[in-house]
Protein backbone atom coordinates (compact mmCIF):
# COMPACT_ATOMS: atom_id res chain seq x y z
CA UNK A 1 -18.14 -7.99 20.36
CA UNK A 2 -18.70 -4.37 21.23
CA UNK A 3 -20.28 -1.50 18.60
CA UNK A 4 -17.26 -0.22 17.55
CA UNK A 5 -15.76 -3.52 16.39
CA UNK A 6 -19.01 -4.51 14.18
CA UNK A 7 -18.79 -0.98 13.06
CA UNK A 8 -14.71 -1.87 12.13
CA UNK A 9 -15.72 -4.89 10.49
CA UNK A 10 -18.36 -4.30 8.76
CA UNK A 11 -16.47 -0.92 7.43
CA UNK A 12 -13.60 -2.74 6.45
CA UNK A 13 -15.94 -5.61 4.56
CA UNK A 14 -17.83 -2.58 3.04
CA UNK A 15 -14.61 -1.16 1.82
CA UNK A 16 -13.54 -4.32 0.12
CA UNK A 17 -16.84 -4.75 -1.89
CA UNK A 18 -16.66 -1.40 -2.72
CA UNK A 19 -12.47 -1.22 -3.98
CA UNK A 20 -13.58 -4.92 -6.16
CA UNK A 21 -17.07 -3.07 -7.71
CA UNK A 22 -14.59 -0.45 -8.33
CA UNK A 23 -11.59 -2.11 -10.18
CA UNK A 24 -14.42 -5.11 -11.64
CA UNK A 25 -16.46 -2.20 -13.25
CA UNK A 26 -13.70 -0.13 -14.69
CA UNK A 27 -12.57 -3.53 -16.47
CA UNK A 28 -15.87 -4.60 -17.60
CA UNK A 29 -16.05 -0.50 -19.24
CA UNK A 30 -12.90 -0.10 -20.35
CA UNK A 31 -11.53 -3.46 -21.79
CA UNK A 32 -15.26 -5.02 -23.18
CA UNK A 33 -17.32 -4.24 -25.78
CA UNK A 34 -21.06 -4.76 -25.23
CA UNK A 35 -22.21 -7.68 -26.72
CA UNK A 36 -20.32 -10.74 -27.78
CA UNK A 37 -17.92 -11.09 -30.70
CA UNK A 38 -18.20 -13.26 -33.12
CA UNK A 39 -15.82 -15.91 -32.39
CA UNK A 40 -16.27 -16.76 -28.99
CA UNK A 41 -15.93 -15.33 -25.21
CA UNK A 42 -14.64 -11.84 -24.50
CA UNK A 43 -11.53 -12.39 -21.80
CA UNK A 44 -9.55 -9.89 -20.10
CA UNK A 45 -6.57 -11.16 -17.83
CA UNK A 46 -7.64 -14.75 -18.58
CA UNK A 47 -11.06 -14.12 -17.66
CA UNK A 48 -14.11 -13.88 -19.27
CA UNK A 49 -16.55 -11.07 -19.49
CA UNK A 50 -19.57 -13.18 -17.44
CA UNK A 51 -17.12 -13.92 -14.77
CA UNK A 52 -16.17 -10.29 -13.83
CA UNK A 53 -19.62 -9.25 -14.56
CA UNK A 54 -20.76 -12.23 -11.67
CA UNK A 55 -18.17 -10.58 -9.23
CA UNK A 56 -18.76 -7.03 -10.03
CA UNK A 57 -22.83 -7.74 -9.58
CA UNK A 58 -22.17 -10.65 -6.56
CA UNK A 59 -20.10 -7.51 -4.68
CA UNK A 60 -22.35 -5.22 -5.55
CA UNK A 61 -24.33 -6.97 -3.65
CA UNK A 62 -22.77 -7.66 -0.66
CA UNK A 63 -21.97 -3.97 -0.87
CA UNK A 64 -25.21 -2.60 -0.88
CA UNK A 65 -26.68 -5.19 2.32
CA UNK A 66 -23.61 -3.95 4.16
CA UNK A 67 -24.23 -0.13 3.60
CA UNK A 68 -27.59 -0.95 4.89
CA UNK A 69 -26.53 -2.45 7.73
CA UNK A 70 -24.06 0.10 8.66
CA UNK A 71 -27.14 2.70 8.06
CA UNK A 72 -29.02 0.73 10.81
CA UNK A 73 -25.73 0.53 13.09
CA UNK A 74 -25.53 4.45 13.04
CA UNK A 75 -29.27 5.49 12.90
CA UNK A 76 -29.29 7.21 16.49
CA UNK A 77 -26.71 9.47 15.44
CA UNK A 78 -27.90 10.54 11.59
CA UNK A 79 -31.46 11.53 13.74
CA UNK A 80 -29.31 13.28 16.32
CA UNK A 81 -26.82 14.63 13.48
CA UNK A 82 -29.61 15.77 11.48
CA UNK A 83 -31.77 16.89 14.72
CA UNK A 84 -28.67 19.53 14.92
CA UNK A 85 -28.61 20.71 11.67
CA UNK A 86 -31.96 21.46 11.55
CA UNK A 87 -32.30 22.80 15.10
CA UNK A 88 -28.69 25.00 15.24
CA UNK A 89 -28.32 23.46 19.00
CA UNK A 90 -25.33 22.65 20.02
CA UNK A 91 -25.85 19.16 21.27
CA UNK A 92 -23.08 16.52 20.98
CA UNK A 93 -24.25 13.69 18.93
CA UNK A 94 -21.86 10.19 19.49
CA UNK A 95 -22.64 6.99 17.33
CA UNK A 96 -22.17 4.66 20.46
């Protein structure tokens, strides 16, 4: 598999973790009160409060080893990138 297809899947995996942290952790703000009620389990949609608190943390992560990976997959051109900021040359800096 070349570069550019890890970097593809790995980008579409990452943006998947993060769109389900995203939804998962509006939900667990907006429709949950901290704490538990007297009376039994929280549930939103037909599910409880632990179980979209397991997938917003289990995304979380899966989203946070994939943004390190992809940091490792494009360190050669954040040095370069940041090489020409620093620097003002002019020098073309590709990620593969």
């Amino acid at each position: 598999m070349k570069k550019a297809e890890i970097n593809y899947v790995i980008d579409v995996f990452l943006t998947i973790a993060l769109v389900v942290v995203g939804i998962t952790g509006v939900f667990l703000f907006s429709f949950f009160e901290s704490g538990i009620r007297r009376g039994g389990h929280q549930t939103f949609l037909g599910i409880t409060k632990h179980t979209w608190a397991f997938y917003h943390e289990y995304f979380g992560l899966v989203m946070t080893g994939l943004m390190i990976l992809h940091f490792f997959l494009h360190w050669n051109w954040m040095v370069c990138m940041t090489k020409k900021l620093f620097k003002k040359t002019s020098d073309k800096c590709e990620i593969y």
